[in-house]
PDB file of N, CA and C in Angstrom:
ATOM      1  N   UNK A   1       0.847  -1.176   0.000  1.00  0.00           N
ATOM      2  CA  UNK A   1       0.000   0.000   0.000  1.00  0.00           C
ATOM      3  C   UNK A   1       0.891   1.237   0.000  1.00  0.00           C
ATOM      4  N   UNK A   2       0.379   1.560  -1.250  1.00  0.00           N
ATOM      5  CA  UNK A   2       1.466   3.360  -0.887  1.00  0.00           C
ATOM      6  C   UNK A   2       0.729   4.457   0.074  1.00  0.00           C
ATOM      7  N   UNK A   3       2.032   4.743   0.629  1.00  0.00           N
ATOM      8  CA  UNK A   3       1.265   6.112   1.548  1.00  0.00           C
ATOM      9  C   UNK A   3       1.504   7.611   1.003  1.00  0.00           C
ATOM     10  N   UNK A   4       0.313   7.868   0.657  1.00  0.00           N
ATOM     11  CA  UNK A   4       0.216   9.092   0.055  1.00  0.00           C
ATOM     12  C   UNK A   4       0.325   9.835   0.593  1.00  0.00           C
ATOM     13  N   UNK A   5       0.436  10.156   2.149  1.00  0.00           N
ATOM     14  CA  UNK A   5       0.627  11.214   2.754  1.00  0.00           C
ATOM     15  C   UNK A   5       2.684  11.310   2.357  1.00  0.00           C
ATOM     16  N   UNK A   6       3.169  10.354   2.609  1.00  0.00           N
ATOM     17  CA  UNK A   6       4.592  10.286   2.505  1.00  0.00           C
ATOM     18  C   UNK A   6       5.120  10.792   0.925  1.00  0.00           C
ATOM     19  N   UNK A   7       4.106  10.489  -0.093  1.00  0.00           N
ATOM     20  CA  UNK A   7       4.419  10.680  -1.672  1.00  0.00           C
ATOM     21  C   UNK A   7       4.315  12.187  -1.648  1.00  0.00           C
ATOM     22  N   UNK A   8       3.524  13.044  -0.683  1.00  0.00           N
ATOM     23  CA  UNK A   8       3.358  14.478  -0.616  1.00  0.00           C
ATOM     24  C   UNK A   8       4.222  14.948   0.292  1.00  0.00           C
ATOM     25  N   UNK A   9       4.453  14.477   0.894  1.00  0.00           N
ATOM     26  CA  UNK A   9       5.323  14.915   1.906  1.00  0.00           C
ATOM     27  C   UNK A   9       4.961  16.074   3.075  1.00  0.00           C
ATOM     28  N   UNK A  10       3.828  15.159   3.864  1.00  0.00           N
ATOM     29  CA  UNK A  10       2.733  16.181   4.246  1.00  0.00           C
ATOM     30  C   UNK A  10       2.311  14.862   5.820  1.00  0.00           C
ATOM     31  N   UNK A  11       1.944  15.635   6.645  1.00  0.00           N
ATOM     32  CA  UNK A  11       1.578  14.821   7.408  1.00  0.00           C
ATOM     33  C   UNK A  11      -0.029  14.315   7.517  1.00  0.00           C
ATOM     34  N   UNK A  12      -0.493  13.227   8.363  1.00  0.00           N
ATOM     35  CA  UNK A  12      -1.841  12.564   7.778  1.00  0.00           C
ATOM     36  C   UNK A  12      -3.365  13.823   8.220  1.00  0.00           C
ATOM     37  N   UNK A  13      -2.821  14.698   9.516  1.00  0.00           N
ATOM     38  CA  UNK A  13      -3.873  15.720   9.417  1.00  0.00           C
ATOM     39  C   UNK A  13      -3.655  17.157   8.921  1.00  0.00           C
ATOM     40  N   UNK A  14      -2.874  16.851   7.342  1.00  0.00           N
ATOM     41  CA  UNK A  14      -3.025  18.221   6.865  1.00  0.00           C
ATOM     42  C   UNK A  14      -4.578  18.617   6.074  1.00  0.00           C
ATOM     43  N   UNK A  15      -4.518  20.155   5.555  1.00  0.00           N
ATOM     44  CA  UNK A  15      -5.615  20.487   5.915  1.00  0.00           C
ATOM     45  C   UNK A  15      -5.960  20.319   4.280  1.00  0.00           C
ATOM     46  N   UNK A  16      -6.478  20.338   3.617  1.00  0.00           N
ATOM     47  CA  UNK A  16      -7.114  20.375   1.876  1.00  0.00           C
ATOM     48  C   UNK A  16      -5.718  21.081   1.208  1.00  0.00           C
ATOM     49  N   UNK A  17      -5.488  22.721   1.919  1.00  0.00           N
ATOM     50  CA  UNK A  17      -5.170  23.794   1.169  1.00  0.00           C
ATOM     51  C   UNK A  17      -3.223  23.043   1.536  1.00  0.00           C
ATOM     52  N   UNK A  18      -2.876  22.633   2.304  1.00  0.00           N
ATOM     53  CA  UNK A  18      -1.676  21.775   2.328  1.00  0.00           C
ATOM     54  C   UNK A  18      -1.427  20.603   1.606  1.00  0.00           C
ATOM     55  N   UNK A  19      -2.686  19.655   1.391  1.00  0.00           N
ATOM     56  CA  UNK A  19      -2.735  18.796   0.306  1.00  0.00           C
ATOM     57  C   UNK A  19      -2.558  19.599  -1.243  1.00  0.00           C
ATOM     58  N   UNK A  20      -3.097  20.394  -1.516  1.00  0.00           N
ATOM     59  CA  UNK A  20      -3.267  20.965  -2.366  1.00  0.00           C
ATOM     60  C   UNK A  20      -1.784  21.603  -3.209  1.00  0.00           C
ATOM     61  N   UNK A  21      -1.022  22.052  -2.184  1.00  0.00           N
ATOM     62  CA  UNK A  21       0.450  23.021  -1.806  1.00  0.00           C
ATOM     63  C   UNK A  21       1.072  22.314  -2.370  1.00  0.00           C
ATOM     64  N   UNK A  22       1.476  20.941  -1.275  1.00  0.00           N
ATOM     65  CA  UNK A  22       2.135  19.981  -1.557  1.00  0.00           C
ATOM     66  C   UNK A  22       1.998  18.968  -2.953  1.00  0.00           C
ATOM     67  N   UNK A  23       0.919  19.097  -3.414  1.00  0.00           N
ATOM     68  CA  UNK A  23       1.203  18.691  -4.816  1.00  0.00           C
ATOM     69  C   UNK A  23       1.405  19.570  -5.784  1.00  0.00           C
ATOM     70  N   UNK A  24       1.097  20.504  -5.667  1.00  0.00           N
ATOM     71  CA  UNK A  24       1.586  21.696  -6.741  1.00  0.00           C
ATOM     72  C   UNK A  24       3.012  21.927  -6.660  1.00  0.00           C
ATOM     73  N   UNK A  25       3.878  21.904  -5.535  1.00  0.00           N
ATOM     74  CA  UNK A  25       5.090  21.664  -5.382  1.00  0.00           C
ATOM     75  C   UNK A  25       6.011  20.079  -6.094  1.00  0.00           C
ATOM     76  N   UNK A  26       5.469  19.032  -5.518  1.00  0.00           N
ATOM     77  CA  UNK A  26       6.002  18.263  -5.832  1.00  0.00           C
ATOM     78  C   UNK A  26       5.683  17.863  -7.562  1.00  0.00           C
ATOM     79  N   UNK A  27       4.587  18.442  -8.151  1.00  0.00           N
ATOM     80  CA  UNK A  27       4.071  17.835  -9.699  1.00  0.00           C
ATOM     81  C   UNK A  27       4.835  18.887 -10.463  1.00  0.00           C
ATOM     82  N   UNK A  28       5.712  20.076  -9.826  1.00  0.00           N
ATOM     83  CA  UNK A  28       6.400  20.998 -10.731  1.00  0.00           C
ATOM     84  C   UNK A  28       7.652  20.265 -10.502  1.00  0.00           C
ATOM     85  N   UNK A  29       8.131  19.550  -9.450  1.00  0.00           N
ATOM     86  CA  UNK A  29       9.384  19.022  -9.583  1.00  0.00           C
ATOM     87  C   UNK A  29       9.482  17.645 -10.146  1.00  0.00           C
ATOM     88  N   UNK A  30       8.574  16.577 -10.037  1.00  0.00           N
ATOM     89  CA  UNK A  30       8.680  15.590 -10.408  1.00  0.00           C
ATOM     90  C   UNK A  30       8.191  15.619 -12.687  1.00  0.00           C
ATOM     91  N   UNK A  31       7.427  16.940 -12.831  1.00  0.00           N
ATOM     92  CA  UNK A  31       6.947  16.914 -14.387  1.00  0.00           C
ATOM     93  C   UNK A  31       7.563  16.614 -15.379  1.00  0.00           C
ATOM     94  N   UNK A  32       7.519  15.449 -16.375  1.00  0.00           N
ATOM     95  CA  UNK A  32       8.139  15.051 -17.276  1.00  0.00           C
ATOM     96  C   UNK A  32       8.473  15.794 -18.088  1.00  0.00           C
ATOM     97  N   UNK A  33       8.224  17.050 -18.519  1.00  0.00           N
ATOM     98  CA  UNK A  33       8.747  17.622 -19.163  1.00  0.00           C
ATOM     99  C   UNK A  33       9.745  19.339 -18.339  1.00  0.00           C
ATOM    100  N   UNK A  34       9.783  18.826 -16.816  1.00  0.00           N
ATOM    101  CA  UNK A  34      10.957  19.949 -16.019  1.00  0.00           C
ATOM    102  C   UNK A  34      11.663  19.110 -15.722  1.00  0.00           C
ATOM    103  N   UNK A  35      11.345  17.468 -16.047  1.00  0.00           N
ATOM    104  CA  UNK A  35      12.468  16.580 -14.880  1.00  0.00           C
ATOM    105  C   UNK A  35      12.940  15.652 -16.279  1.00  0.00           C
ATOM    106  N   UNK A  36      14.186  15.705 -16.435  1.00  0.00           N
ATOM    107  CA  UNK A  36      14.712  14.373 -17.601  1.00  0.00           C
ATOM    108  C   UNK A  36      14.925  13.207 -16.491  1.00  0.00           C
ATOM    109  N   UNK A  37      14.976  13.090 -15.011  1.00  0.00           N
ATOM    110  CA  UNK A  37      14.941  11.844 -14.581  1.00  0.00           C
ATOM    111  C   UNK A  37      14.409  10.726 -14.943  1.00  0.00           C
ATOM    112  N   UNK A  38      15.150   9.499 -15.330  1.00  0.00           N
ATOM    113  CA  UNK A  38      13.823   8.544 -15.869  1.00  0.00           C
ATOM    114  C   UNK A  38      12.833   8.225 -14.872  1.00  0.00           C
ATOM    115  N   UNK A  39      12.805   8.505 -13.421  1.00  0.00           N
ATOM    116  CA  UNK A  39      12.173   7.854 -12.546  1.00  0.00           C
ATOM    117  C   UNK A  39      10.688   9.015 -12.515  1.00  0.00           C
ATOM    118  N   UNK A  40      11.080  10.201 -13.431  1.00  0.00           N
ATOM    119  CA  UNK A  40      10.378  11.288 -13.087  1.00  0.00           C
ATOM    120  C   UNK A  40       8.841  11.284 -12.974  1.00  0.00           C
ATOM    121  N   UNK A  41       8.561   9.917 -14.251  1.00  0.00           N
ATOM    122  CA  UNK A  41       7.340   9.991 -14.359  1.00  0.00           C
ATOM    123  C   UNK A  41       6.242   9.212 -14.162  1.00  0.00           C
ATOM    124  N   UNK A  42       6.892   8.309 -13.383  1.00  0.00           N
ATOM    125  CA  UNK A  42       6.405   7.501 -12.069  1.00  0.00           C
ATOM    126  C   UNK A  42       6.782   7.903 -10.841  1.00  0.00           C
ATOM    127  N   UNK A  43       6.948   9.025 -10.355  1.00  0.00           N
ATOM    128  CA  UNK A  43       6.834  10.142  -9.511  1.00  0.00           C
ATOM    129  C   UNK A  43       5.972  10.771  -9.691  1.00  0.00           C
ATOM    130  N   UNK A  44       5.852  11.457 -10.686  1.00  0.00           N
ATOM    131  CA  UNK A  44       4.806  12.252 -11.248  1.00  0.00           C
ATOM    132  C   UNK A  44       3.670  11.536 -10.962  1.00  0.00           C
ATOM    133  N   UNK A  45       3.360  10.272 -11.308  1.00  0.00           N
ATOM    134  CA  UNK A  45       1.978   9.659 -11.692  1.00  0.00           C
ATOM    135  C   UNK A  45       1.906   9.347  -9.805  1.00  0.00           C
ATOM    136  N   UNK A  46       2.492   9.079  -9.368  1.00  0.00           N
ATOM    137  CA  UNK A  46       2.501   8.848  -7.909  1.00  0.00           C
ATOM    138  C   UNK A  46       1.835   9.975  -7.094  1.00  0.00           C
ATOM    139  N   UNK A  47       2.390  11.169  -7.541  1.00  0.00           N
ATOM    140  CA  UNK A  47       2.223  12.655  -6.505  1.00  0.00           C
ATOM    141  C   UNK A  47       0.433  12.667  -7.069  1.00  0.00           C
ATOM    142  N   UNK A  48       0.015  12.140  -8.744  1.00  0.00           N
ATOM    143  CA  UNK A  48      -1.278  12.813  -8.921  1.00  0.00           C
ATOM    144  C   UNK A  48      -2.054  11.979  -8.276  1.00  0.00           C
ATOM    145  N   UNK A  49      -2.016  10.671  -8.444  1.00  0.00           N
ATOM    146  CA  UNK A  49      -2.631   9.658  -7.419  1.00  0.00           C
ATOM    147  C   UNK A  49      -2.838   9.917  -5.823  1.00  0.00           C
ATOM    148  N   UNK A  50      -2.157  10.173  -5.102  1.00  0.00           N
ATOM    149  CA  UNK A  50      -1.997  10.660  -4.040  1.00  0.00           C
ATOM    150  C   UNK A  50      -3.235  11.814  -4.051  1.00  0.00           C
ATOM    151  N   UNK A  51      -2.880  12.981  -5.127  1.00  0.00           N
ATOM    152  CA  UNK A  51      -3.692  14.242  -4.565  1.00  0.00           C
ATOM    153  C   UNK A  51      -4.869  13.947  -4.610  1.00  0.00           C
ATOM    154  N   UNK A  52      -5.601  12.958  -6.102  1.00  0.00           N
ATOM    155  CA  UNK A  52      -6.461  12.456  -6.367  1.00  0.00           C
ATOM    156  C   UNK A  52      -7.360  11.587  -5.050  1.00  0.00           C
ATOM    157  N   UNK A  53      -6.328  10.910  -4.260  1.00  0.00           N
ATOM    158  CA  UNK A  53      -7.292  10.497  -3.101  1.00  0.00           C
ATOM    159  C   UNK A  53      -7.464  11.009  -2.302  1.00  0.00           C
ATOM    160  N   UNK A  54      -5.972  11.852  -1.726  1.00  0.00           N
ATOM    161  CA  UNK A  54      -6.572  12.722  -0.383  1.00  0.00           C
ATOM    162  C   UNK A  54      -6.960  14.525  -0.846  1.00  0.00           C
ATOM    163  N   UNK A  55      -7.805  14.697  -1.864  1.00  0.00           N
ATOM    164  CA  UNK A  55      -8.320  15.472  -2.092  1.00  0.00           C
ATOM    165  C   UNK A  55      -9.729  15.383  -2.050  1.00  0.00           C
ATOM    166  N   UNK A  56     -10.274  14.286  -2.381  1.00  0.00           N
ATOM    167  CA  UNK A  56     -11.522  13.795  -2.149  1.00  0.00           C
ATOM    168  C   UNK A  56     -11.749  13.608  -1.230  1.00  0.00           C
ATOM    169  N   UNK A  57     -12.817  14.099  -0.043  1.00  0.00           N
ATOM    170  CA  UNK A  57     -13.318  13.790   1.526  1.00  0.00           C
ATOM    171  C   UNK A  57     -13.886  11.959   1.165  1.00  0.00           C
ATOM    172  N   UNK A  58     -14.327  11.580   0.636  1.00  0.00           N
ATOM    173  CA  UNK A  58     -14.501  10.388   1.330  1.00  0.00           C
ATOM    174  C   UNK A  58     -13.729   9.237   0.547  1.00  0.00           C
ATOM    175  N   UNK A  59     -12.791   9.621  -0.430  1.00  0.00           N
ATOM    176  CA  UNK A  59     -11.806   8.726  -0.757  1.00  0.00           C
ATOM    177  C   UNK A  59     -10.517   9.135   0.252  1.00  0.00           C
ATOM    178  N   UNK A  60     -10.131   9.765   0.831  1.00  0.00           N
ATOM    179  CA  UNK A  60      -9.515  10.085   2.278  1.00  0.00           C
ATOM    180  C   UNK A  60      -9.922   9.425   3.064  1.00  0.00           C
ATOM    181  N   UNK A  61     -11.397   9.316   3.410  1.00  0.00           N
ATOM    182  CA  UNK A  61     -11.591   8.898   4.490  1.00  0.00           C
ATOM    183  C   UNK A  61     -11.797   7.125   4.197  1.00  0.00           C
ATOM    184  N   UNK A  62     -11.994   6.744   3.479  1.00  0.00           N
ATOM    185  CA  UNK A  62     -11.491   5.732   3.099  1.00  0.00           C
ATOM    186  C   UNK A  62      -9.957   4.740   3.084  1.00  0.00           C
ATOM    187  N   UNK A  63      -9.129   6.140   2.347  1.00  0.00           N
ATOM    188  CA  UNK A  63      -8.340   5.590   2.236  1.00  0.00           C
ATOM    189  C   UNK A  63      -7.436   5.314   4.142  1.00  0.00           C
ATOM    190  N   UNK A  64      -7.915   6.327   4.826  1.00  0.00           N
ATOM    191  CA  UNK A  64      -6.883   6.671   6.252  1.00  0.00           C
ATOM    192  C   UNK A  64      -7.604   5.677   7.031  1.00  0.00           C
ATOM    193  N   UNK A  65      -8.909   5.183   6.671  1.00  0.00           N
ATOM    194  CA  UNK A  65      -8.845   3.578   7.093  1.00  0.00           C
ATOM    195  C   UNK A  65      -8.577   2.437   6.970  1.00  0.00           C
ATOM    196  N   UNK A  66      -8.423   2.344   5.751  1.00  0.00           N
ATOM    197  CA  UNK A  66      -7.805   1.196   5.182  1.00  0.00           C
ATOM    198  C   UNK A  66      -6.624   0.976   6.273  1.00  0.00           C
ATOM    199  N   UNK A  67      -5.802   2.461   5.603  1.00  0.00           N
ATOM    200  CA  UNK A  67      -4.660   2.549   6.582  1.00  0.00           C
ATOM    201  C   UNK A  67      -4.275   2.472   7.553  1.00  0.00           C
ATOM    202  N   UNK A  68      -5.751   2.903   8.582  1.00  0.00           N
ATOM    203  CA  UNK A  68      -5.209   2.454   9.962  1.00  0.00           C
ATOM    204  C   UNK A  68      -5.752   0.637  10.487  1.00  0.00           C
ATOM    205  N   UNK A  69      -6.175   0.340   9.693  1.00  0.00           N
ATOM    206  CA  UNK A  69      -6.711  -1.030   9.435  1.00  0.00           C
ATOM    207  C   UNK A  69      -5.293  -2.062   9.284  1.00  0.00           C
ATOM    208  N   UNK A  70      -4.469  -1.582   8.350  1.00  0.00           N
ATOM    209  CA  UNK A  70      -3.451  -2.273   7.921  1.00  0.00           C
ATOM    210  C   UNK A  70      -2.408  -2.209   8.750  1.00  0.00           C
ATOM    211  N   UNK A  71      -2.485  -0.914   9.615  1.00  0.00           N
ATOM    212  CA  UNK A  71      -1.463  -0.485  10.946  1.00  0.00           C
ATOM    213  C   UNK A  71      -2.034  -2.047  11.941  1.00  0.00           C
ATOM    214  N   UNK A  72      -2.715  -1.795  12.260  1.00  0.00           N
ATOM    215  CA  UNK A  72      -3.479  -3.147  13.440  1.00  0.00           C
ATOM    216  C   UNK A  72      -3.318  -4.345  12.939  1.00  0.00           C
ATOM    217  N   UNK A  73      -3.646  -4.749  11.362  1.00  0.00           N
ATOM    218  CA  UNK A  73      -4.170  -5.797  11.208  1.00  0.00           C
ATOM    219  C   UNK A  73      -2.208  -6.456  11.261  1.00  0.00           C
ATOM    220  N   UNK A  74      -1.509  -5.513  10.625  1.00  0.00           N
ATOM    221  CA  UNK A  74      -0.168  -6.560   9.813  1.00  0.00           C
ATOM    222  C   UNK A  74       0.987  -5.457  10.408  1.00  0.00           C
ATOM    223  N   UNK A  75       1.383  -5.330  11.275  1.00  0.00           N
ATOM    224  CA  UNK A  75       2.323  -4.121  11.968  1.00  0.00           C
ATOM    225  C   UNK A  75       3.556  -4.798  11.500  1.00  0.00           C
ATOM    226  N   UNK A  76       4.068  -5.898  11.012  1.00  0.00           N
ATOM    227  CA  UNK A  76       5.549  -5.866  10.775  1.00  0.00           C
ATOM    228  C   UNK A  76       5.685  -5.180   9.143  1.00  0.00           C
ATOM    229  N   UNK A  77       4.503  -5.889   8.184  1.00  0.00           N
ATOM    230  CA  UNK A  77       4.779  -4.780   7.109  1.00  0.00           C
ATOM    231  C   UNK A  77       4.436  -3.731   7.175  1.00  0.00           C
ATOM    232  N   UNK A  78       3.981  -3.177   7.984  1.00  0.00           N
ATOM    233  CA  UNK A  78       3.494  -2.158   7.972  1.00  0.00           C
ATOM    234  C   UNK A  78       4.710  -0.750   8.289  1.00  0.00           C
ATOM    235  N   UNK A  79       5.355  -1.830   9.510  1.00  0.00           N
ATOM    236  CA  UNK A  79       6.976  -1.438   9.785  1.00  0.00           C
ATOM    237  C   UNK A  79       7.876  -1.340   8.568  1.00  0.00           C
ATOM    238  N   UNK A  80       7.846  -2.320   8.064  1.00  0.00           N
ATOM    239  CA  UNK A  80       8.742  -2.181   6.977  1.00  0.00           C
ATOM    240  C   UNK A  80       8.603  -1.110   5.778  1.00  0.00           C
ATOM    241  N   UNK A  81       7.150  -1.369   5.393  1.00  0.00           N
ATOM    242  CA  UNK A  81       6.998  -0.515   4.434  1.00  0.00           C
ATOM    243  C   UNK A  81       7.439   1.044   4.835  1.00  0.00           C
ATOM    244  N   UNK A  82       7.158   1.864   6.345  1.00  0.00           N
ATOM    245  CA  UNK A  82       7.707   2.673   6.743  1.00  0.00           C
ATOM    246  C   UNK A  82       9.143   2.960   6.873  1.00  0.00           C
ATOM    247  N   UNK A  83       9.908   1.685   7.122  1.00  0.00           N
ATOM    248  CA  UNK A  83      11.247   2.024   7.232  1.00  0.00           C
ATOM    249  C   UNK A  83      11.804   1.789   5.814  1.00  0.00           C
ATOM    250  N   UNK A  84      11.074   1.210   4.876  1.00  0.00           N
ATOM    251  CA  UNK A  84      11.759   1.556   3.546  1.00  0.00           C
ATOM    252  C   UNK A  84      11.323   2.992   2.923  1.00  0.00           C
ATOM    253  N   UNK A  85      10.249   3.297   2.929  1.00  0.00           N
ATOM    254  CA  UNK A  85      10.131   4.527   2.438  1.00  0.00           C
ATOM    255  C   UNK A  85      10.771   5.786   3.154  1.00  0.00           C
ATOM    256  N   UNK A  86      11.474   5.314   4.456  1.00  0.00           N
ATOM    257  CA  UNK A  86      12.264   6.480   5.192  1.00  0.00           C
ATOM    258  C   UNK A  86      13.758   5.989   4.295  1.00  0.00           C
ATOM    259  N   UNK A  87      13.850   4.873   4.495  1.00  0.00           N
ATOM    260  CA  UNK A  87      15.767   4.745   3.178  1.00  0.00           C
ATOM    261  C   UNK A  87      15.336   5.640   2.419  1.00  0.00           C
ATOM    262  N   UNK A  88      14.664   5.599   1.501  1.00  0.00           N
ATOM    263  CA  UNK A  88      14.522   6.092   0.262  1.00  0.00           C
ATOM    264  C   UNK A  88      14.450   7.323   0.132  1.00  0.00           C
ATOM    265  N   UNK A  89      13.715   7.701   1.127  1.00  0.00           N
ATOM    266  CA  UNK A  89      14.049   9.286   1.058  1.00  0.00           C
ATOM    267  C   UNK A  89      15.296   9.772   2.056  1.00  0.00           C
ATOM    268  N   UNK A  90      15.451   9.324   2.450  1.00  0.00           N
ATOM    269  CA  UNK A  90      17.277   9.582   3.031  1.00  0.00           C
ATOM    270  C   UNK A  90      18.182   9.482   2.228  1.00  0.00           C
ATOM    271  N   UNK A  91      18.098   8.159   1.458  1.00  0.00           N
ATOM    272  CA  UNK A  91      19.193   7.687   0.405  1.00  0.00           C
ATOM    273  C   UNK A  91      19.130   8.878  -0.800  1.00  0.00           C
ATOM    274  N   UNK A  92      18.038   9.440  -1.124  1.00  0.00           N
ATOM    275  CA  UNK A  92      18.033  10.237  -2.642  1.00  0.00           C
ATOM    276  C   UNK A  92      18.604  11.368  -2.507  1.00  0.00           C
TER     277      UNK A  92
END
């Protein structure tokens, strides 16, 4: 499960207008045509996905259950998946 709050780089009770920020920030840096990275545009498609759910009130609220569902139900991946997505953004 990707965490879209982490793809924005935003914490889980930000407010619309911070969801909002944070992808307008990150879709000017990750844009296939400002970024020659090859990774750029599966970044890109990542940051719109993200805004796409937690921009919507009840695909949010959906989704931050799932999420806290998956926190309870499976906590070692749940661990992991957190401590890899912290490498990754350390490592880059």
């Amino acid at each position: 499960m990707t965490d879209y709050y982490f793809v924005l780089g935003i914490t889980p009770n930000a407010t619309l207008a911070e969801v909002k920020k944070a992808f307008r920030l990150k879709a000017a840096e990750f844009h296939p045509d400002r970024n020659s990275s090859a990774l750029a545009p599966q970044k890109f498609h990542e940051c719109k996905e993200a805004y796409d759910v937690l921009s919507d009130d009840a695909a949010r609220a959906a989704y931050d259950e799932n999420r806290r569902r998956n926190l309870l139900d499976d906590p070692l991946q749940t661990a992991s998946e957190i401590w890899k997505n912290y490498l990754s953004g350390v490592l880059q």
